[in-house]
N, C-alpha and C. Protein backbone atom coordinates (compact mmCIF):
# COMPACT_ATOMS: atom_id res chain seq x y z
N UNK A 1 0.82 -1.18 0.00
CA UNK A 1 0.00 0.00 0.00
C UNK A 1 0.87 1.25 0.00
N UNK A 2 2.31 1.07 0.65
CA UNK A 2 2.82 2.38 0.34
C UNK A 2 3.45 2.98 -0.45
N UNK A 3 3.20 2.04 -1.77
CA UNK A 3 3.86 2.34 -3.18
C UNK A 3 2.82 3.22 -3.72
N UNK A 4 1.61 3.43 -3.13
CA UNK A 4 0.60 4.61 -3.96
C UNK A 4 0.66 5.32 -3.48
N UNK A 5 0.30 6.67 -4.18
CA UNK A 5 0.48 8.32 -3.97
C UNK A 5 0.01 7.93 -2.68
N UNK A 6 -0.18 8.74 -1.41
CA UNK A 6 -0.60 9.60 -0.30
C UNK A 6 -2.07 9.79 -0.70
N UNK A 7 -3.13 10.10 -1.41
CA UNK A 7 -3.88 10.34 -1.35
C UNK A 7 -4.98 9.21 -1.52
N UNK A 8 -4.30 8.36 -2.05
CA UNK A 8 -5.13 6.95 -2.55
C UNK A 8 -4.45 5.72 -1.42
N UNK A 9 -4.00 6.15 -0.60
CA UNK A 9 -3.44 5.39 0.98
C UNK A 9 -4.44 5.63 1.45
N UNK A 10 -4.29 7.22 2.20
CA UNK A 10 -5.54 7.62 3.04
C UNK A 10 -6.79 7.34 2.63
N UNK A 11 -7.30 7.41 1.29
CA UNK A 11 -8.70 6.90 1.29
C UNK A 11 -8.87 5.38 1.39
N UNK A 12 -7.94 4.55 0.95
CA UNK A 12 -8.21 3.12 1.56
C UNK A 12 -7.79 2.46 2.78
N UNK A 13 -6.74 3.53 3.64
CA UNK A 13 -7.11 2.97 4.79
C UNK A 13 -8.24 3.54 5.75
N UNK A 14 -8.67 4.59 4.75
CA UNK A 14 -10.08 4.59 5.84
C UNK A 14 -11.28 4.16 5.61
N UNK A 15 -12.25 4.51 6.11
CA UNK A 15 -13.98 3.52 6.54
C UNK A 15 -14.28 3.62 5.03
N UNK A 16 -14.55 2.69 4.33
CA UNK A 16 -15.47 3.03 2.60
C UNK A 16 -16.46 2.29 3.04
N UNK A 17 -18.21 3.56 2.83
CA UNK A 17 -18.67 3.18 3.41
C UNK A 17 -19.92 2.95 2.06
N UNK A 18 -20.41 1.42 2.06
CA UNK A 18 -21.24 1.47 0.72
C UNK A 18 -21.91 2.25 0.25
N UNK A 19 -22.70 3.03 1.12
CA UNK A 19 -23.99 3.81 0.59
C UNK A 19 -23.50 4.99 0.03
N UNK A 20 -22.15 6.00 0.54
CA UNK A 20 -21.28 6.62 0.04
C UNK A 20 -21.24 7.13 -1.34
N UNK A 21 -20.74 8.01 -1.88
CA UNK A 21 -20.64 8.40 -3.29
C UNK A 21 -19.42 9.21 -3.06
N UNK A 22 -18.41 8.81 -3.58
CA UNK A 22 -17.21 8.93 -3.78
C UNK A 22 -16.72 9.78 -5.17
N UNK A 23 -15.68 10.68 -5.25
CA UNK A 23 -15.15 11.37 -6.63
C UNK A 23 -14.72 10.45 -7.67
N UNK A 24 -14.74 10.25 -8.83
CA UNK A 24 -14.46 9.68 -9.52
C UNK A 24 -13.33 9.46 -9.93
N UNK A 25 -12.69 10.60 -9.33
CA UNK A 25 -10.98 10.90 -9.77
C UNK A 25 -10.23 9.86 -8.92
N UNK A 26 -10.94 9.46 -7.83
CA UNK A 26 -10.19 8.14 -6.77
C UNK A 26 -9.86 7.15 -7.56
N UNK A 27 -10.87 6.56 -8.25
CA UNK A 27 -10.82 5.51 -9.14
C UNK A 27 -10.12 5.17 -10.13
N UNK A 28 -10.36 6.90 -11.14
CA UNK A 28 -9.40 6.76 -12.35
C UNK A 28 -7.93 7.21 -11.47
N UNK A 29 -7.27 7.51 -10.60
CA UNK A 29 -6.12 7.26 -10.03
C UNK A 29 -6.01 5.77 -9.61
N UNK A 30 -6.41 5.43 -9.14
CA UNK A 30 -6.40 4.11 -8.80
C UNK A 30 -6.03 2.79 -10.00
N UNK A 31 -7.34 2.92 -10.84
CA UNK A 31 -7.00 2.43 -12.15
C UNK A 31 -5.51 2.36 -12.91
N UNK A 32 -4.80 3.56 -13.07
CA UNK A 32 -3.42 3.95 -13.31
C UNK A 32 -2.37 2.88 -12.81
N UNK A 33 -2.74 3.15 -11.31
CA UNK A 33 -1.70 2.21 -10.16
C UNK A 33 -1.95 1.23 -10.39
N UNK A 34 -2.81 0.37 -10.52
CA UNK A 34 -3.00 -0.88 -10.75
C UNK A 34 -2.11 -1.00 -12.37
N UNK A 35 -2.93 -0.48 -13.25
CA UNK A 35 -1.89 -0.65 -14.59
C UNK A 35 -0.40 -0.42 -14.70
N UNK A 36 0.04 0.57 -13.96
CA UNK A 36 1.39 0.32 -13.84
C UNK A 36 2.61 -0.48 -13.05
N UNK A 37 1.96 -0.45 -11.68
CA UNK A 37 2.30 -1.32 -10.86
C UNK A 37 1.77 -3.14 -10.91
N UNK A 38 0.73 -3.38 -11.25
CA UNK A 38 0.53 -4.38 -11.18
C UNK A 38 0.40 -5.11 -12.77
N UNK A 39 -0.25 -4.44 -13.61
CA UNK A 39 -0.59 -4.53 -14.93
C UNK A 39 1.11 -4.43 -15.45
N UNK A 40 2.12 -3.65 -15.63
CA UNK A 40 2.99 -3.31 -16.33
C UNK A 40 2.37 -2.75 -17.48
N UNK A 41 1.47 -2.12 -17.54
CA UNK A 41 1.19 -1.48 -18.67
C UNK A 41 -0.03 -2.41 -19.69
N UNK A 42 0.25 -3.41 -18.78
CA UNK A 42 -1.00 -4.17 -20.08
C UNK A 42 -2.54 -3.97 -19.35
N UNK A 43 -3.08 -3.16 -20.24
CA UNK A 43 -4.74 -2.52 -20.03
C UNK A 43 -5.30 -3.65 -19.84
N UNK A 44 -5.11 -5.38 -20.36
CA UNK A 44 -6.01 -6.64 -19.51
C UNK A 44 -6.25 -6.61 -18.22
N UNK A 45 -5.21 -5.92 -17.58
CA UNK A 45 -5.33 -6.10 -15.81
C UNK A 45 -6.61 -4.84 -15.61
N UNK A 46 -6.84 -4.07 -16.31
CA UNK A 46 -8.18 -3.25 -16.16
C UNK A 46 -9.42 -3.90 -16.57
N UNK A 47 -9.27 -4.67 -17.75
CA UNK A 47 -10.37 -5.65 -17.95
C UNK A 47 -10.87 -6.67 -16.78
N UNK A 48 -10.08 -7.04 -16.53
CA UNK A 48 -10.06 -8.28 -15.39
C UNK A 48 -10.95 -7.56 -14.28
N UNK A 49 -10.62 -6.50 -13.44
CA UNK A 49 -10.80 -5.53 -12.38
C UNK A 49 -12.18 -5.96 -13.19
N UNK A 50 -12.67 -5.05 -14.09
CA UNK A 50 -14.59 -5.00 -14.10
C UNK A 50 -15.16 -6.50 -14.34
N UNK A 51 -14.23 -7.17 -15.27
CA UNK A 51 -14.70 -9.40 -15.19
C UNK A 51 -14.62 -9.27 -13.60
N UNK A 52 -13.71 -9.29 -12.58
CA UNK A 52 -14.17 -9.43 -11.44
C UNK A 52 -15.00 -8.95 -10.41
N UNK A 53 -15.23 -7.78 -11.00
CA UNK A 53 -16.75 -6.70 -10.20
C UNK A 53 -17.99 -7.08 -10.54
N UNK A 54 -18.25 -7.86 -11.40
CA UNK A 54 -19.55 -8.25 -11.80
C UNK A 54 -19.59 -9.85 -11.31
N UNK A 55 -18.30 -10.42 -11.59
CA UNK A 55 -18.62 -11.74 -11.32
C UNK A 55 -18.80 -12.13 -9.10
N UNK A 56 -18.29 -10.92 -9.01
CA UNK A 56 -18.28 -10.86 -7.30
C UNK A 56 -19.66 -10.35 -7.25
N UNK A 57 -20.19 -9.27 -8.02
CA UNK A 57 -21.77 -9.14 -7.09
C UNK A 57 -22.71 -10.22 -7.47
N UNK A 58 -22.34 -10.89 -8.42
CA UNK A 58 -23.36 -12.28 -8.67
C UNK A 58 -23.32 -13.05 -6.95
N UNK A 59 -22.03 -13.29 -6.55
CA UNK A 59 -22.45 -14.25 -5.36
C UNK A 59 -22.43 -12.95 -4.41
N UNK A 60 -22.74 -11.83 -4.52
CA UNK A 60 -23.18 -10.94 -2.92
C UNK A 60 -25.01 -10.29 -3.12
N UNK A 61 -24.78 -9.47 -2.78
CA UNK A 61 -26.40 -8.97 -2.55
C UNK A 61 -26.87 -8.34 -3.62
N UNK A 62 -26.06 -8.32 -4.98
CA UNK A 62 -26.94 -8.12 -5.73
C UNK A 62 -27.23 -9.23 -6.46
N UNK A 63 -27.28 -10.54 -6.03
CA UNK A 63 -27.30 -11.77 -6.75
C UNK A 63 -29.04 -12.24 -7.42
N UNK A 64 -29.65 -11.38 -6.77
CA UNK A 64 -31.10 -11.70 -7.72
C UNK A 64 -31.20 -10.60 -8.95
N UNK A 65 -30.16 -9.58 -9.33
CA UNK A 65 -30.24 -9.28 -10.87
C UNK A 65 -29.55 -10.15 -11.55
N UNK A 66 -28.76 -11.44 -10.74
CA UNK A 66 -28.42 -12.48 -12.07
C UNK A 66 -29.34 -13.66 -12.53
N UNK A 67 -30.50 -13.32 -11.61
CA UNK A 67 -31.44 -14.46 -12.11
C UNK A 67 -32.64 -14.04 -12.93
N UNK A 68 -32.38 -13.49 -13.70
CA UNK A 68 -33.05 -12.67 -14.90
C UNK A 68 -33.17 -14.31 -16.20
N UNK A 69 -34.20 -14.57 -16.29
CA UNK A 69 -33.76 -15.24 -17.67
C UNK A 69 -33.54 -15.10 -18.95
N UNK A 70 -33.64 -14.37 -19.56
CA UNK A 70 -33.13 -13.89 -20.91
C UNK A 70 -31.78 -13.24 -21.12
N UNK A 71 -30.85 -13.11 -21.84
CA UNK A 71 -29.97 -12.08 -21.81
C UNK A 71 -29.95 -10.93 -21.96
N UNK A 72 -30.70 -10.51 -22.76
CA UNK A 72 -30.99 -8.54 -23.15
C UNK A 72 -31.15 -8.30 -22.15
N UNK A 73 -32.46 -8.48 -21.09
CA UNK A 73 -32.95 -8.03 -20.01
C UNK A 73 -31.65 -8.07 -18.78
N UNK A 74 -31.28 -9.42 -18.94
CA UNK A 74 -30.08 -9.62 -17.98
C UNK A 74 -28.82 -8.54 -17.69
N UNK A 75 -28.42 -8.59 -19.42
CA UNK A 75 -27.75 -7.47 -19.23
C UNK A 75 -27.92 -5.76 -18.95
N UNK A 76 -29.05 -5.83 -19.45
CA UNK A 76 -29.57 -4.45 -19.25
C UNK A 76 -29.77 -3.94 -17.83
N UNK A 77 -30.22 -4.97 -16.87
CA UNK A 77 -30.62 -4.47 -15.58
C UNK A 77 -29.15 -4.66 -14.49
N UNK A 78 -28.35 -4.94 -14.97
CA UNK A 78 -27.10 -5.35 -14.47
C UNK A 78 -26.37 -3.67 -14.70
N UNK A 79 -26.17 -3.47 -16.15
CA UNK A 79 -25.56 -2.31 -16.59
C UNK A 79 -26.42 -0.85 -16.16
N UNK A 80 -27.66 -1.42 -16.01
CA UNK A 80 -28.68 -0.26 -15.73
C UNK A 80 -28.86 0.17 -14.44
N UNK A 81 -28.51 -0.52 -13.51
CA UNK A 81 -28.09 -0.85 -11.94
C UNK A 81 -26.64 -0.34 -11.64
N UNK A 82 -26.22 -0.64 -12.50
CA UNK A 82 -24.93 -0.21 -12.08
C UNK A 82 -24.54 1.13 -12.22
N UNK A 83 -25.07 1.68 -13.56
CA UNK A 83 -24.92 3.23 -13.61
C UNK A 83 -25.41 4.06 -12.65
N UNK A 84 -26.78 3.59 -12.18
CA UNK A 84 -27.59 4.64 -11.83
C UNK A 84 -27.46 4.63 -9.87
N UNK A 85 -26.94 3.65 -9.66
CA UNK A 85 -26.56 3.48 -8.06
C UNK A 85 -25.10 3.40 -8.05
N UNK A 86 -24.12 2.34 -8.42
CA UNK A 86 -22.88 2.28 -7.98
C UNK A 86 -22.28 3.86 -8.76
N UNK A 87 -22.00 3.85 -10.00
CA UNK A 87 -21.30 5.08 -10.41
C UNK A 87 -21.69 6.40 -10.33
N UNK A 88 -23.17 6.30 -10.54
CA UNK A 88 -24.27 7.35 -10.38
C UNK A 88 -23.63 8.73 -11.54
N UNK A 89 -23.12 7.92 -12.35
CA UNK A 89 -23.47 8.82 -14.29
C UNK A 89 -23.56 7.71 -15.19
N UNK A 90 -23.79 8.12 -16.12
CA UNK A 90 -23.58 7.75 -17.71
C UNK A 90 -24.88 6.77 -17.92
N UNK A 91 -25.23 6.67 -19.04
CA UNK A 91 -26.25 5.78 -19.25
C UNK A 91 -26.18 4.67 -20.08
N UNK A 92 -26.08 2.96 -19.79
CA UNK A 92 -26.06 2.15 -20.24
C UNK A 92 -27.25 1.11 -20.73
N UNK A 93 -26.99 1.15 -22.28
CA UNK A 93 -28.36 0.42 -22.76
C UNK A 93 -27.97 -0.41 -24.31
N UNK A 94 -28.71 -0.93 -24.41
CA UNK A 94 -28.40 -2.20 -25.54
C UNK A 94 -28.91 -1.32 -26.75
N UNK A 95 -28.06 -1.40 -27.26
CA UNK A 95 -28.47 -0.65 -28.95
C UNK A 95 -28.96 -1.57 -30.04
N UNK A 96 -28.04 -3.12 -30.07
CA UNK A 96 -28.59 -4.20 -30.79
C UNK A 96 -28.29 -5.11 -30.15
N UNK A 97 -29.82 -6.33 -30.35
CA UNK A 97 -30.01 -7.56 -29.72
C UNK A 97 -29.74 -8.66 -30.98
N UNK A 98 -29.24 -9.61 -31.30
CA UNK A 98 -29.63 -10.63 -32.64
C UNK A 98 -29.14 -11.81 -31.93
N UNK A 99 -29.61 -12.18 -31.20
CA UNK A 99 -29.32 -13.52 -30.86
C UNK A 99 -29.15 -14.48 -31.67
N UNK A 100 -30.07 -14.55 -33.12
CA UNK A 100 -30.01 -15.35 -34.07
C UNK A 100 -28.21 -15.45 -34.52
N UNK A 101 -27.96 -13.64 -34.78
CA UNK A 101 -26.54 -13.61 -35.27
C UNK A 101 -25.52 -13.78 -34.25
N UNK A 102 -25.67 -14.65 -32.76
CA UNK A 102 -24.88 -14.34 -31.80
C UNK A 102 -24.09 -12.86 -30.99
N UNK A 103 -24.66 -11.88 -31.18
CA UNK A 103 -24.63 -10.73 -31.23
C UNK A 103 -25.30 -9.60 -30.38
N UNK A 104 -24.32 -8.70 -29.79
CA UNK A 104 -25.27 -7.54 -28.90
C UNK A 104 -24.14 -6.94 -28.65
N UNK A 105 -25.13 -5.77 -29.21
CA UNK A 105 -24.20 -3.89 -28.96
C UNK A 105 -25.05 -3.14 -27.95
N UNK A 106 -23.77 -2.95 -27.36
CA UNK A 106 -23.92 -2.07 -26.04
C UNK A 106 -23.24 -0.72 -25.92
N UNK A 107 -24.18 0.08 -25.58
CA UNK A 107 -23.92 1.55 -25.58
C UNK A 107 -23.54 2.09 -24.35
N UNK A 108 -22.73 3.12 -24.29
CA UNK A 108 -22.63 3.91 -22.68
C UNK A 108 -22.41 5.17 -23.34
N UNK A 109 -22.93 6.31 -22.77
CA UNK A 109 -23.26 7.43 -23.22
C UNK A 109 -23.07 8.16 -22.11
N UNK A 110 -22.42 9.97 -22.07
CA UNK A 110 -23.31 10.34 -21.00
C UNK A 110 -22.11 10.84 -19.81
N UNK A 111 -21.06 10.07 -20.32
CA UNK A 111 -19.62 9.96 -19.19
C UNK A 111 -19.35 11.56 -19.05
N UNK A 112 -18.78 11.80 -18.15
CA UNK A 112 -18.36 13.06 -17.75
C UNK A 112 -16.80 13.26 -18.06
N UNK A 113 -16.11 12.14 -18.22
CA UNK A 113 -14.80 12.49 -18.43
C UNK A 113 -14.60 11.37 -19.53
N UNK A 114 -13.50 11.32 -19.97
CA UNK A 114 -12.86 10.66 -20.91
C UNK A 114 -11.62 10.06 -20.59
N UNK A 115 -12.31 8.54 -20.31
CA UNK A 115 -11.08 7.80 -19.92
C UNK A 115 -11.09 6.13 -20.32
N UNK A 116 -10.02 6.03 -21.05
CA UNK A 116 -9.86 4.61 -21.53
C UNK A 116 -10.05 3.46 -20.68
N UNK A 117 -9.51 3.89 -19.54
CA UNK A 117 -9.09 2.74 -18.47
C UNK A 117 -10.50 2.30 -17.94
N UNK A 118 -11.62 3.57 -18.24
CA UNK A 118 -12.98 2.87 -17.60
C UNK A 118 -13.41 2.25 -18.38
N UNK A 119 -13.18 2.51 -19.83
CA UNK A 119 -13.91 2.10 -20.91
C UNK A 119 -13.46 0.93 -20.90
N UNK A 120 -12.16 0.48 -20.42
CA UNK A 120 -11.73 -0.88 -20.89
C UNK A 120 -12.48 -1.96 -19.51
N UNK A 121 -12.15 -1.08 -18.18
CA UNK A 121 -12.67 -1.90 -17.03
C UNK A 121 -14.78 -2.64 -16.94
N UNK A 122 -15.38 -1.44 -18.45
CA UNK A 122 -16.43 -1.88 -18.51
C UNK A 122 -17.02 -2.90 -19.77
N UNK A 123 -15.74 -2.79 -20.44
CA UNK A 123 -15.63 -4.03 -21.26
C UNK A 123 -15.43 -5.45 -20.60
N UNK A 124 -14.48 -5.14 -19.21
CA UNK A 124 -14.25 -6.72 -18.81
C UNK A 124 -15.62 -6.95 -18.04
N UNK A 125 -16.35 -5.99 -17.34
CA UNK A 125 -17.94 -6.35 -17.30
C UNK A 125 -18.71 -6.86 -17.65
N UNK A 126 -18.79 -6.25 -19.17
CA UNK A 126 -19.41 -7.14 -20.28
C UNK A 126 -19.56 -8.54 -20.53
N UNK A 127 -18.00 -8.88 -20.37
CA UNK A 127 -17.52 -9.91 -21.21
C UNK A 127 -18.33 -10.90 -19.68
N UNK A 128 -17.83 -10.54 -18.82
CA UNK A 128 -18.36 -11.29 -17.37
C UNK A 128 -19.78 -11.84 -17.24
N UNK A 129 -20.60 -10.64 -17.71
CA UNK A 129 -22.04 -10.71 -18.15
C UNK A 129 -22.08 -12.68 -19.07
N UNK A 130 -21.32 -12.29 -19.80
CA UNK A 130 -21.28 -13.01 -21.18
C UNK A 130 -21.26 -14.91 -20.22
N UNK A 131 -19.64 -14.69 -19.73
CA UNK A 131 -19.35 -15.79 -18.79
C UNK A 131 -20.69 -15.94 -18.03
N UNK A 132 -21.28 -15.57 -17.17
CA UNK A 132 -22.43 -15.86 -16.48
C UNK A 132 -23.10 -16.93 -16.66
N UNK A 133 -23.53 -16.21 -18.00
CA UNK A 133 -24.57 -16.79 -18.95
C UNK A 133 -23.91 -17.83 -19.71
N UNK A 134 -23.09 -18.34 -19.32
CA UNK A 134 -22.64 -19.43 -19.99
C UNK A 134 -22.57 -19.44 -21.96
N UNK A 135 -22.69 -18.14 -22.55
CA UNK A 135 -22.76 -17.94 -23.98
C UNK A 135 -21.43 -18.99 -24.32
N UNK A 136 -20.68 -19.29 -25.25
CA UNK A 136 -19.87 -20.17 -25.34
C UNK A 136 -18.85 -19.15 -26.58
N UNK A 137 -17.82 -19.36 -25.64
CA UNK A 137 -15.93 -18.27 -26.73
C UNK A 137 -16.92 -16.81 -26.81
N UNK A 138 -17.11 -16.44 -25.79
CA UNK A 138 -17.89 -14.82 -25.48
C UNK A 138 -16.34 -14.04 -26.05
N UNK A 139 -17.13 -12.87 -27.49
CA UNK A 139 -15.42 -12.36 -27.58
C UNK A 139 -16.30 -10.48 -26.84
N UNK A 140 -14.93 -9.84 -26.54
CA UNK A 140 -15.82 -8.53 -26.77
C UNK A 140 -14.22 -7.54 -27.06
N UNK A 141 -15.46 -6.59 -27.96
CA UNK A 141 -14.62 -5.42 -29.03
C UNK A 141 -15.24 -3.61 -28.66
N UNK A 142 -14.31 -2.94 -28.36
CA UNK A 142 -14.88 -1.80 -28.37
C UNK A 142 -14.41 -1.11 -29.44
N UNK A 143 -15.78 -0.79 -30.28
CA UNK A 143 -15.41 -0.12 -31.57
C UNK A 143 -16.12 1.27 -31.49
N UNK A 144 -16.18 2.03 -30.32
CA UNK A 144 -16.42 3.28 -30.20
C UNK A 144 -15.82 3.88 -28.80
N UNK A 145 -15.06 4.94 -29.17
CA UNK A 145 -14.93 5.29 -27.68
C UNK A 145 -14.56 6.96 -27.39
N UNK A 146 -15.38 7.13 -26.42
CA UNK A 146 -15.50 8.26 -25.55
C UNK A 146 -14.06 9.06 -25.57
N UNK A 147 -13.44 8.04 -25.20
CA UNK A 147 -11.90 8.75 -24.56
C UNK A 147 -11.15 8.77 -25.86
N UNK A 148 -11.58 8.24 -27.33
CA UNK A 148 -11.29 8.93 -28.26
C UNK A 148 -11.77 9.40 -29.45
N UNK A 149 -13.08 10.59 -28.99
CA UNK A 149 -13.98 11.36 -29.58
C UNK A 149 -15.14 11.05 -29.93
N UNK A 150 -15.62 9.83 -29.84
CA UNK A 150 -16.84 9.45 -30.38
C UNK A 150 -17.70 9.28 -29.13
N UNK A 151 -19.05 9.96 -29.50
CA UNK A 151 -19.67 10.39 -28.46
C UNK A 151 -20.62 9.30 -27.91
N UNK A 152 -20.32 7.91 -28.17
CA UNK A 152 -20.28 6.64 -26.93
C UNK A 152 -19.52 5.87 -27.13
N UNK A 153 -19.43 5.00 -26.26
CA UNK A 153 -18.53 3.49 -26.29
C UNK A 153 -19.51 2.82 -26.69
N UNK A 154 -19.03 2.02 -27.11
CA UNK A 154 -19.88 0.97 -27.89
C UNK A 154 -19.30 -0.44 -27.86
N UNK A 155 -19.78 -1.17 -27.00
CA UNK A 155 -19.24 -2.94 -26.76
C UNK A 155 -19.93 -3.60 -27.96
N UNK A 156 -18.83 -4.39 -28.94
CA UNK A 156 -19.38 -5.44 -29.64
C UNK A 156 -19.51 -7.06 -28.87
N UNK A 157 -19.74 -7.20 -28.58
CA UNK A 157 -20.27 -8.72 -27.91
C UNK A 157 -20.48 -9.55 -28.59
N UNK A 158 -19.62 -10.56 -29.21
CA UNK A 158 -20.17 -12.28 -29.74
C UNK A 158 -20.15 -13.38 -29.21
N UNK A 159 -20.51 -14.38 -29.56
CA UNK A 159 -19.97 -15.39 -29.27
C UNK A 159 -20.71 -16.83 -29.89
N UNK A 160 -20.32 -17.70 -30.08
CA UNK A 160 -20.52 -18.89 -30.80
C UNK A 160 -21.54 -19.75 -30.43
């Protein structure tokens, strides 16, 4: 812990308290440290961080938005939950469903800042979503992004 700045010490060794709403700038500092210190630079270790934030509230208390049966809905109330209580900005919603074509685009709109490292940490979300649901070789692609000019991110989601 004492390899991070002073400011991201003191906020984790003190009380984080759930109901709380916290600056956002904690995080995207945080994010950084992890990629450099732990990641070496490879942005997967930011993916992983959001694959493991979703796959941890499945077994805690938010475990009855994973018993949704369909996927659109599944994902939607997962991503739609998450904006509007844990981060409290941006708005996440399914742009295209084709299940036939193995397929779903996901939108986030709305962000206040522009930053890769979230965009990538809500891709490994996605993909987690994907794992859940047992979809089978879940790939995911971000072919729009915020943090470089295009006014959403946009998750491509497949899988076989």
């Amino acid at each position: 812990m004492r390899l991070l700045p002073l400011h991201l010490q003191n906020f984790l060794e003190g009380e984080i308290v759930g109901s709380a709403l916290y600056p956002y700038e904690l995080l995207a500092d945080l994010h950084k440290e992890i990629l450099q210190k732990i990641g070496k630079g490879n942005v997967s270790i930011i993916r992983e961080l959001g694959r493991y934030s979703i796959k941890r509230a499945k077994e805690g208390p938010f475990e009855t938005l994973f018993k949704i049966p369909d996927f659109k809905t599944f994902i939607t109330r997962i991503g739609s939950f998450t904006f509007n209580h844990y981060y409290n900005f941006g708005e996440f919603y399914i742009e295209e469903y084709d299940p036939k074509n193995k397929k779903i685009v996901v939108h986030l709109k709305g962000l206040p800042f522009k930053d890769e490292l979230f965009e990538e940490r809500i891709a490994g979300a996605v993909y987690a979503a994907a794992e859940i649901r047992r979809l089978k070789n879940p790939k995911i692609k971000i072919t729009k992004r915020i943090s470089k000019g295009d006014n959403v991110v946009e998750y491509l989601l497949t899988w076989e």
